[in-house]
PDB file of N, CA and C in Angstrom:
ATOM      1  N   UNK A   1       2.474  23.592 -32.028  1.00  0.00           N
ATOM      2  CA  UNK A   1       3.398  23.495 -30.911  1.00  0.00           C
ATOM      3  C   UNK A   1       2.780  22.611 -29.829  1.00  0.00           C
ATOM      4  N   UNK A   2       3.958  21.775 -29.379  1.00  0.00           N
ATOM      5  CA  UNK A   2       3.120  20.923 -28.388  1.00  0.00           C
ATOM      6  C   UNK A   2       3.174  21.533 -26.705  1.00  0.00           C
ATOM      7  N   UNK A   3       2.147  21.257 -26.071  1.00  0.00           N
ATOM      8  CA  UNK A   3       1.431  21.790 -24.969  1.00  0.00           C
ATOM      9  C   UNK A   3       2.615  20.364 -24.453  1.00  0.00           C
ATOM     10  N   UNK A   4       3.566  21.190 -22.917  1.00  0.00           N
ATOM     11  CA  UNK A   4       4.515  20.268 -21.950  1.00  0.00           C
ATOM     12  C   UNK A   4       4.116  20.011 -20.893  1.00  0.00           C
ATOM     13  N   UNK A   5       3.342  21.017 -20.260  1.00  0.00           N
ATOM     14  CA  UNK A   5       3.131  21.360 -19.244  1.00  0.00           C
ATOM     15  C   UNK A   5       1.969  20.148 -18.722  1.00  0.00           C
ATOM     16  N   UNK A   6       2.166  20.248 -17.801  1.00  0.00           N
ATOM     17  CA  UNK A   6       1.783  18.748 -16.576  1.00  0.00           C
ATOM     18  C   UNK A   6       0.349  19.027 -15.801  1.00  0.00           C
ATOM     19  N   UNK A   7      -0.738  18.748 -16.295  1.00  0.00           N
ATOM     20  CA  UNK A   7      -1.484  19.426 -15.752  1.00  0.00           C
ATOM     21  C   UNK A   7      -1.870  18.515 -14.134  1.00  0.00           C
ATOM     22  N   UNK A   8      -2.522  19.641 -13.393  1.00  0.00           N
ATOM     23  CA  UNK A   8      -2.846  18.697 -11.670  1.00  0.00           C
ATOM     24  C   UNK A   8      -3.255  17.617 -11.578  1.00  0.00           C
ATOM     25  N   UNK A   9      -4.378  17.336 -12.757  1.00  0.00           N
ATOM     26  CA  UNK A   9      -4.696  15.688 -12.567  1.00  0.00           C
ATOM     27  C   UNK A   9      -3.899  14.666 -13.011  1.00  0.00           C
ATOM     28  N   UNK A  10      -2.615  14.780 -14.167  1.00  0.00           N
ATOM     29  CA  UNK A  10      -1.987  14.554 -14.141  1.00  0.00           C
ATOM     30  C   UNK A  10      -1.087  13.833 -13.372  1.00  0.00           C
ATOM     31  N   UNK A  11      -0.861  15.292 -12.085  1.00  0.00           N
ATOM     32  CA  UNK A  11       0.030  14.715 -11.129  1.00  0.00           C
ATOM     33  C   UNK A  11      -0.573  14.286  -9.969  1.00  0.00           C
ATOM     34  N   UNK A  12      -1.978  14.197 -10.071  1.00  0.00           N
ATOM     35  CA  UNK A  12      -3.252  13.379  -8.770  1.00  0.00           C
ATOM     36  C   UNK A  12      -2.900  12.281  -9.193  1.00  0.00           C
ATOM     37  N   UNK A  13      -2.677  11.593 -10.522  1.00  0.00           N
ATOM     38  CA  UNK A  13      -2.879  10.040 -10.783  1.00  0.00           C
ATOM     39  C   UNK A  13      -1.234   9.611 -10.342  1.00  0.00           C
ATOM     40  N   UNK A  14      -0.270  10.453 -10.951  1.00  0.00           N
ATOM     41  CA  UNK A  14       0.922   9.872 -10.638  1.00  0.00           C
ATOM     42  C   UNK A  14       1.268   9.271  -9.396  1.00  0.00           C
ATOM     43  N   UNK A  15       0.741  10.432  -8.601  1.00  0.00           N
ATOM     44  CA  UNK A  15       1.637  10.358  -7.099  1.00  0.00           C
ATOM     45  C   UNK A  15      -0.029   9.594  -6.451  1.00  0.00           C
ATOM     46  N   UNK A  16      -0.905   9.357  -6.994  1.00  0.00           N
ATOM     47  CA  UNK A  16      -1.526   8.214  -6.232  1.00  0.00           C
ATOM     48  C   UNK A  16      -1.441   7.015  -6.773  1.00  0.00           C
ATOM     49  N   UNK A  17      -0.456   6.724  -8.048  1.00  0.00           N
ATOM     50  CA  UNK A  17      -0.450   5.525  -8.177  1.00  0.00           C
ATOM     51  C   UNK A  17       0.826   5.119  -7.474  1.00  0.00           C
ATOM     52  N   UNK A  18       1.981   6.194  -7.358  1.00  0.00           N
ATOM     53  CA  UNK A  18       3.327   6.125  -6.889  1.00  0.00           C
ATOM     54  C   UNK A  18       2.579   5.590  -4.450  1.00  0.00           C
ATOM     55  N   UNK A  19       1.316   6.375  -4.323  1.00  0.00           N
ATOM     56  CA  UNK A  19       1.107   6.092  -2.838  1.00  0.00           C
ATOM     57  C   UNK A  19       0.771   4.560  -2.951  1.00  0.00           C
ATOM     58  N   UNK A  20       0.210   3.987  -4.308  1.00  0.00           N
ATOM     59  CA  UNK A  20      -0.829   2.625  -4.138  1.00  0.00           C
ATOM     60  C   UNK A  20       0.398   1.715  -3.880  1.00  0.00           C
ATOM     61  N   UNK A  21       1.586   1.769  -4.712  1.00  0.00           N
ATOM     62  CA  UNK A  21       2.723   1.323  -4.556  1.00  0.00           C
ATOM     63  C   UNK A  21       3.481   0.790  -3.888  1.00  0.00           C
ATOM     64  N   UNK A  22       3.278   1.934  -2.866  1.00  0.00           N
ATOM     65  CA  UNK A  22       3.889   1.983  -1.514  1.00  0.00           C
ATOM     66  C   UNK A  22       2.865   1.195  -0.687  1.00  0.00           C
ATOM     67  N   UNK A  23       1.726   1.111  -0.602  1.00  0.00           N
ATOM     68  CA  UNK A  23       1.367   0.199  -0.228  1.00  0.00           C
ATOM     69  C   UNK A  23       1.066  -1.333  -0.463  1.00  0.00           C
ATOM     70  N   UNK A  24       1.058  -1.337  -1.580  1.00  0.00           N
ATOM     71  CA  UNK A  24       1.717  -2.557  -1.827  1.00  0.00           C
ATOM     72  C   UNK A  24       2.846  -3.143  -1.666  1.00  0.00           C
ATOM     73  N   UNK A  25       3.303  -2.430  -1.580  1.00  0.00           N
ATOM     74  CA  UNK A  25       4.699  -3.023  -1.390  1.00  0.00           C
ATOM     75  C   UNK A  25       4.485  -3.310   0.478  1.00  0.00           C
ATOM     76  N   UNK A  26       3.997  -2.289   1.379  1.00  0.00           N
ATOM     77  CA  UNK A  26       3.738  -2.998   2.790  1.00  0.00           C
ATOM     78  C   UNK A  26       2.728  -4.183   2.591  1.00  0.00           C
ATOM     79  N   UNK A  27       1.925  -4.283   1.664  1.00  0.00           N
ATOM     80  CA  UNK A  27       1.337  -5.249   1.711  1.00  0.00           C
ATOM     81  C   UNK A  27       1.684  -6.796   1.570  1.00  0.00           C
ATOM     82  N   UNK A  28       2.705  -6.522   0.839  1.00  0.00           N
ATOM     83  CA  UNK A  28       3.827  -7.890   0.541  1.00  0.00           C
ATOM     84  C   UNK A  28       4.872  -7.939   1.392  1.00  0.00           C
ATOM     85  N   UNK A  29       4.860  -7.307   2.252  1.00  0.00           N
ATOM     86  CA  UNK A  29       6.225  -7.241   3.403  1.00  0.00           C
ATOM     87  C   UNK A  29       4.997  -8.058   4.777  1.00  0.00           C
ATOM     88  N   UNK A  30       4.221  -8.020   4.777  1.00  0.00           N
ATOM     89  CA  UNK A  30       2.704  -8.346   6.018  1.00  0.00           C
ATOM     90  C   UNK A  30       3.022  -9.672   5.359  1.00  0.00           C
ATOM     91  N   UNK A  31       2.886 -10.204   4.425  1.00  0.00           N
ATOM     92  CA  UNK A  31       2.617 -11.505   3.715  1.00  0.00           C
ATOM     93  C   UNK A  31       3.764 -12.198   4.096  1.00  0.00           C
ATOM     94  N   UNK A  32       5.015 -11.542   3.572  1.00  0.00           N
ATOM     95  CA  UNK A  32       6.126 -12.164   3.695  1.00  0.00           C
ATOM     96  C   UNK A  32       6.251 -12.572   5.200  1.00  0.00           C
ATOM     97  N   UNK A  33       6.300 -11.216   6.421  1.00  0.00           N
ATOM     98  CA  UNK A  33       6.478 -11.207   8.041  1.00  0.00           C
ATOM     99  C   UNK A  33       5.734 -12.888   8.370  1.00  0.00           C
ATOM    100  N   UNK A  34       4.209 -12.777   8.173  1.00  0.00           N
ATOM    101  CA  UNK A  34       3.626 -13.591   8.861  1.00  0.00           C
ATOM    102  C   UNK A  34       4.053 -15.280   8.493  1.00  0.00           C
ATOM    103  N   UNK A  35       4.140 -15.192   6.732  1.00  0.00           N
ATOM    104  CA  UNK A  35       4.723 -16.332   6.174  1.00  0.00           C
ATOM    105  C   UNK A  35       5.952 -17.328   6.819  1.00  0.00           C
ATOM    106  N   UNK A  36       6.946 -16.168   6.845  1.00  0.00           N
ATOM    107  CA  UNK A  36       8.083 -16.568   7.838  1.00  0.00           C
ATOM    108  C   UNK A  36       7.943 -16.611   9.317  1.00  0.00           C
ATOM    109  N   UNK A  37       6.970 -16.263   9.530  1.00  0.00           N
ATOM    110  CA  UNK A  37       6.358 -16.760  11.113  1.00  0.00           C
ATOM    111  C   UNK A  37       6.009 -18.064  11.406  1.00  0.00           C
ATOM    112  N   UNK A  38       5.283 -18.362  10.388  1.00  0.00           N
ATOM    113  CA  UNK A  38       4.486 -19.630  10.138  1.00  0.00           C
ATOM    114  C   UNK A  38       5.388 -20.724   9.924  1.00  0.00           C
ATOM    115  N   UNK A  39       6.360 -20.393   8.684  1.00  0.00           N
ATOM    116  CA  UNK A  39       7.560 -21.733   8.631  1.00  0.00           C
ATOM    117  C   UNK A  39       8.524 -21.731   9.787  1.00  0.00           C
ATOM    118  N   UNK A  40       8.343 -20.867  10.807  1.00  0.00           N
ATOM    119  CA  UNK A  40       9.944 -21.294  12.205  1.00  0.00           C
ATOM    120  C   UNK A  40       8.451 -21.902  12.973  1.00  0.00           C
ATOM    121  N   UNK A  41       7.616 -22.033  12.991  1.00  0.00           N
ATOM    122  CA  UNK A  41       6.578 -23.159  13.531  1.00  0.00           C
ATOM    123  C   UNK A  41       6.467 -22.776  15.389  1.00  0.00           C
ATOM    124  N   UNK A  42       6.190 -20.900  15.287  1.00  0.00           N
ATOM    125  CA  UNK A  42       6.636 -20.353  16.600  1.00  0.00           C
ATOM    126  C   UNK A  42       5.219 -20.843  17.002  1.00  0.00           C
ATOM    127  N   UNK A  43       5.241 -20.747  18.653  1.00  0.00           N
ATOM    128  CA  UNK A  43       4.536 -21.315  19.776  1.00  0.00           C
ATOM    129  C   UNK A  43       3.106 -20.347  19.204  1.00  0.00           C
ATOM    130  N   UNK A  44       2.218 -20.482  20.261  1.00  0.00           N
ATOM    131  CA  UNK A  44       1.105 -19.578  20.056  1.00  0.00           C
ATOM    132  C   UNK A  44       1.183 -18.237  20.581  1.00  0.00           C
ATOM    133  N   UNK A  45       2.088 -18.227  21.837  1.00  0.00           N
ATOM    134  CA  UNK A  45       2.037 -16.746  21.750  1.00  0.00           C
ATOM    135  C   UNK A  45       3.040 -15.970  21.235  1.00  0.00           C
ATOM    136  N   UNK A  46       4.082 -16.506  20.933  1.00  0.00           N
ATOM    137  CA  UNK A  46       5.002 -16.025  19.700  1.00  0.00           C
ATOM    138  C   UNK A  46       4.139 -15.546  17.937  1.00  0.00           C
ATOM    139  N   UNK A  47       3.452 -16.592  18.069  1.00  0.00           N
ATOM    140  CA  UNK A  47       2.811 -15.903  16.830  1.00  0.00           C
ATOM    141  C   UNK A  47       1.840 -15.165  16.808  1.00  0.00           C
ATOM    142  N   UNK A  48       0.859 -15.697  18.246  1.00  0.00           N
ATOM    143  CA  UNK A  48      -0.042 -13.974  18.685  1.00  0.00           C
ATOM    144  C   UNK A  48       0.802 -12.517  18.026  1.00  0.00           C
ATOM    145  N   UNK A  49       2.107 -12.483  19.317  1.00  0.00           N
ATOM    146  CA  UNK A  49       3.142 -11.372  19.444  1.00  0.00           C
ATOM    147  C   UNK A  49       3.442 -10.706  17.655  1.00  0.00           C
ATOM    148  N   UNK A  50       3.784 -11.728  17.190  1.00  0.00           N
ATOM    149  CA  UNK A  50       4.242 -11.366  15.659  1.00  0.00           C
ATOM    150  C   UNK A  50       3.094 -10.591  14.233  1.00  0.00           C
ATOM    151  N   UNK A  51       1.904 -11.668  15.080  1.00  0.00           N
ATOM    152  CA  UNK A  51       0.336 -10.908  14.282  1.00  0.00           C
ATOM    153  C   UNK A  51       0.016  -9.764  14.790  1.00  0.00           C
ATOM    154  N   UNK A  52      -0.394  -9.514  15.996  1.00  0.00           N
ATOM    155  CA  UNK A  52       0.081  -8.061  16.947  1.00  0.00           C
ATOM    156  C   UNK A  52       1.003  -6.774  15.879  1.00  0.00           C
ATOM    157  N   UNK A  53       2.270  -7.404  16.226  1.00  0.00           N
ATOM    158  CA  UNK A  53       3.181  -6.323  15.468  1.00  0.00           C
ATOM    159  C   UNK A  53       2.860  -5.631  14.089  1.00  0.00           C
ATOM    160  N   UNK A  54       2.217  -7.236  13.235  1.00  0.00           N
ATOM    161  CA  UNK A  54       1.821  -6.684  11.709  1.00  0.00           C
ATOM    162  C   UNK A  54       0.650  -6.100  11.368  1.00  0.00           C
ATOM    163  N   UNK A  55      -0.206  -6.530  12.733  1.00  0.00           N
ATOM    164  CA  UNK A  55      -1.655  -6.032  12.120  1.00  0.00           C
ATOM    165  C   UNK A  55      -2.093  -4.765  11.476  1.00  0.00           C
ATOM    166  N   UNK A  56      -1.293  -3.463  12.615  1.00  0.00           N
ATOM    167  CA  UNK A  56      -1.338  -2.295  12.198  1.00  0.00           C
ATOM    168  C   UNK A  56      -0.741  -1.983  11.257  1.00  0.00           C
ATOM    169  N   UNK A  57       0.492  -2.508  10.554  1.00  0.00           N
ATOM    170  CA  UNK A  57       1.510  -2.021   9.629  1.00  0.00           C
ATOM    171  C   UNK A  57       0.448  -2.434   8.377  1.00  0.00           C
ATOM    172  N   UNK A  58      -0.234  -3.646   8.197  1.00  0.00           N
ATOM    173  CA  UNK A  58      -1.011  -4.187   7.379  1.00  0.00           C
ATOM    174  C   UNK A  58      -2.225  -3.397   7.117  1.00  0.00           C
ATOM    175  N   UNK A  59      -2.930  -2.672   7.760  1.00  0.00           N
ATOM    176  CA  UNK A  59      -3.847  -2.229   8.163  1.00  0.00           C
ATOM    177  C   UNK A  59      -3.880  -0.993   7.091  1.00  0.00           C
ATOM    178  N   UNK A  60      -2.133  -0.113   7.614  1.00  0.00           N
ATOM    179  CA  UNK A  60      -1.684   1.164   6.968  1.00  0.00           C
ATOM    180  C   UNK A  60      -1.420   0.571   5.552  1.00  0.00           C
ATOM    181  N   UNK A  61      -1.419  -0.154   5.510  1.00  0.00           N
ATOM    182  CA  UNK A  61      -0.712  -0.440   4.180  1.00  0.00           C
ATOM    183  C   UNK A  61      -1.985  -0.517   3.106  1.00  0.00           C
ATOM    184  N   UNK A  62      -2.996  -1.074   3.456  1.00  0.00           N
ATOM    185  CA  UNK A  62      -4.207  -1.462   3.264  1.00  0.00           C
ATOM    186  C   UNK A  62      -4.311   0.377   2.095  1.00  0.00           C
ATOM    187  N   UNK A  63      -4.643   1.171   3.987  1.00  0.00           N
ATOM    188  CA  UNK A  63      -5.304   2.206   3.819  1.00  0.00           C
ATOM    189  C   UNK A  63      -4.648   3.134   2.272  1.00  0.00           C
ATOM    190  N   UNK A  64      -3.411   3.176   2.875  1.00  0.00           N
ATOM    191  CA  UNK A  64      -2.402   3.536   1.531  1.00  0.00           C
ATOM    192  C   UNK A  64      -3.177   3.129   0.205  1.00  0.00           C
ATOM    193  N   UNK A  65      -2.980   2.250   0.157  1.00  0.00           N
ATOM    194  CA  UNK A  65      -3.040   1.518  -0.823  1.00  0.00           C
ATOM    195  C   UNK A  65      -4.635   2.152  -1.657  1.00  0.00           C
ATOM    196  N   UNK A  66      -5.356   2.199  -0.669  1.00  0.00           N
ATOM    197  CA  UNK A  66      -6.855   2.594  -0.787  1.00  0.00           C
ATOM    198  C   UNK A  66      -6.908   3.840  -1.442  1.00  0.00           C
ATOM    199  N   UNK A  67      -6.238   5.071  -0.845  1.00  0.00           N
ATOM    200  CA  UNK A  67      -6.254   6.204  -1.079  1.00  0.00           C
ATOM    201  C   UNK A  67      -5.508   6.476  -2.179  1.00  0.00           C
ATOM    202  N   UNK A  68      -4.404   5.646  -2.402  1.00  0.00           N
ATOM    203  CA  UNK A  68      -3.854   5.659  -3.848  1.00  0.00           C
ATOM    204  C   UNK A  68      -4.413   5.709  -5.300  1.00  0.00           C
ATOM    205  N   UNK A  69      -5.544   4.616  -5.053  1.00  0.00           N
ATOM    206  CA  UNK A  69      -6.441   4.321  -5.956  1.00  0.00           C
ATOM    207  C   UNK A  69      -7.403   5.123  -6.198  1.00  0.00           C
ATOM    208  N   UNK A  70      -7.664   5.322  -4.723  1.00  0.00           N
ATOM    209  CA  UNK A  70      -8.867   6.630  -5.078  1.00  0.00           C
ATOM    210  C   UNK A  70      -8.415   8.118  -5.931  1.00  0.00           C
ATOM    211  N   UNK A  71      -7.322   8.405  -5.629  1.00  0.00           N
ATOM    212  CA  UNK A  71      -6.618   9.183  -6.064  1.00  0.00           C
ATOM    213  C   UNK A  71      -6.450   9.424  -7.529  1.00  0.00           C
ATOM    214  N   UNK A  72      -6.593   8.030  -7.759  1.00  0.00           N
ATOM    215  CA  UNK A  72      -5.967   7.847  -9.740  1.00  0.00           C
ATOM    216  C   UNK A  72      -7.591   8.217 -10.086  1.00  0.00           C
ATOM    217  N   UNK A  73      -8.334   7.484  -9.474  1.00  0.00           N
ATOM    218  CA  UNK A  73      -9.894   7.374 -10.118  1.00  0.00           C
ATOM    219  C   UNK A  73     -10.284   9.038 -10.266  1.00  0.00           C
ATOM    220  N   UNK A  74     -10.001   9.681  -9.343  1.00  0.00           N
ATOM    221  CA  UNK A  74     -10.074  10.973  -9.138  1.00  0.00           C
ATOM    222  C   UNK A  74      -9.861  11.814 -10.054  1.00  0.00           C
ATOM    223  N   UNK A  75      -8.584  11.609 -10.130  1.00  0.00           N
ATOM    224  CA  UNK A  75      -7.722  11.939 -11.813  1.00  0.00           C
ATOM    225  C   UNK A  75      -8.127  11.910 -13.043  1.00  0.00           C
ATOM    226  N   UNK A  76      -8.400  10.778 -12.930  1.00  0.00           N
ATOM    227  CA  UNK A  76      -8.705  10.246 -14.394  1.00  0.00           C
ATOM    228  C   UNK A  76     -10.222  10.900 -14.738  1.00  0.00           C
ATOM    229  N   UNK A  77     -11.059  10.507 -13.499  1.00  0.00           N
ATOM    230  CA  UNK A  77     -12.508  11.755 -13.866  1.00  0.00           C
ATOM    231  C   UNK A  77     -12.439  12.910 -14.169  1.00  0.00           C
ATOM    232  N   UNK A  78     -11.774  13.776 -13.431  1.00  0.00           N
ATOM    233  CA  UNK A  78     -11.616  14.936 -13.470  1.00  0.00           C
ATOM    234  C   UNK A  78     -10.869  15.282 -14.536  1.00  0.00           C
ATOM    235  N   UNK A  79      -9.836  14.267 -14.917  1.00  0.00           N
ATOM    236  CA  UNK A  79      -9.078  15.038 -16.012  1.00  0.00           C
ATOM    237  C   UNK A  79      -9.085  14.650 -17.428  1.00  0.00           C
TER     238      UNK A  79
END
């Protein structure tokens, strides 16, 4: 009989590969923001203002992204 049941590390790798995701995905939204900053050819402090806005979102996204991974590695040792 086969064993269904989902064990915790299991669901450590899922939902930290499902967090790495999510940060990637902010990570390609930072890329995209600044990209399209760069082609409207805004002044300097327009694009200060715009790097400003993304830095932190980039930052989180980073971190996400970090803990996601750590998460799977976690998993995968342990389980």
């Amino acid at each position: 009989m086969e064993n269904t049941s989902t064990s915790l590390f299991e669901i450590l790798i899922w939902a930290g590969a499902a967090i790495s995701l999510v940060g990637l995905v902010g990570l390609v939204w930072c890329i995209v923001r600044v990209t399209g900053a760069k082609r409207a050819k805004l002044g300097e402090e327009e694009m200060r203002a715009v790097l400003q806005n993304v830095l932190p979102l980039n930052l989180g996204a980073l971190f996400l992204s970090v803990i996601g991974l750590m998460m799977v590695v976690v998993g995968i040792l342990l389980g």
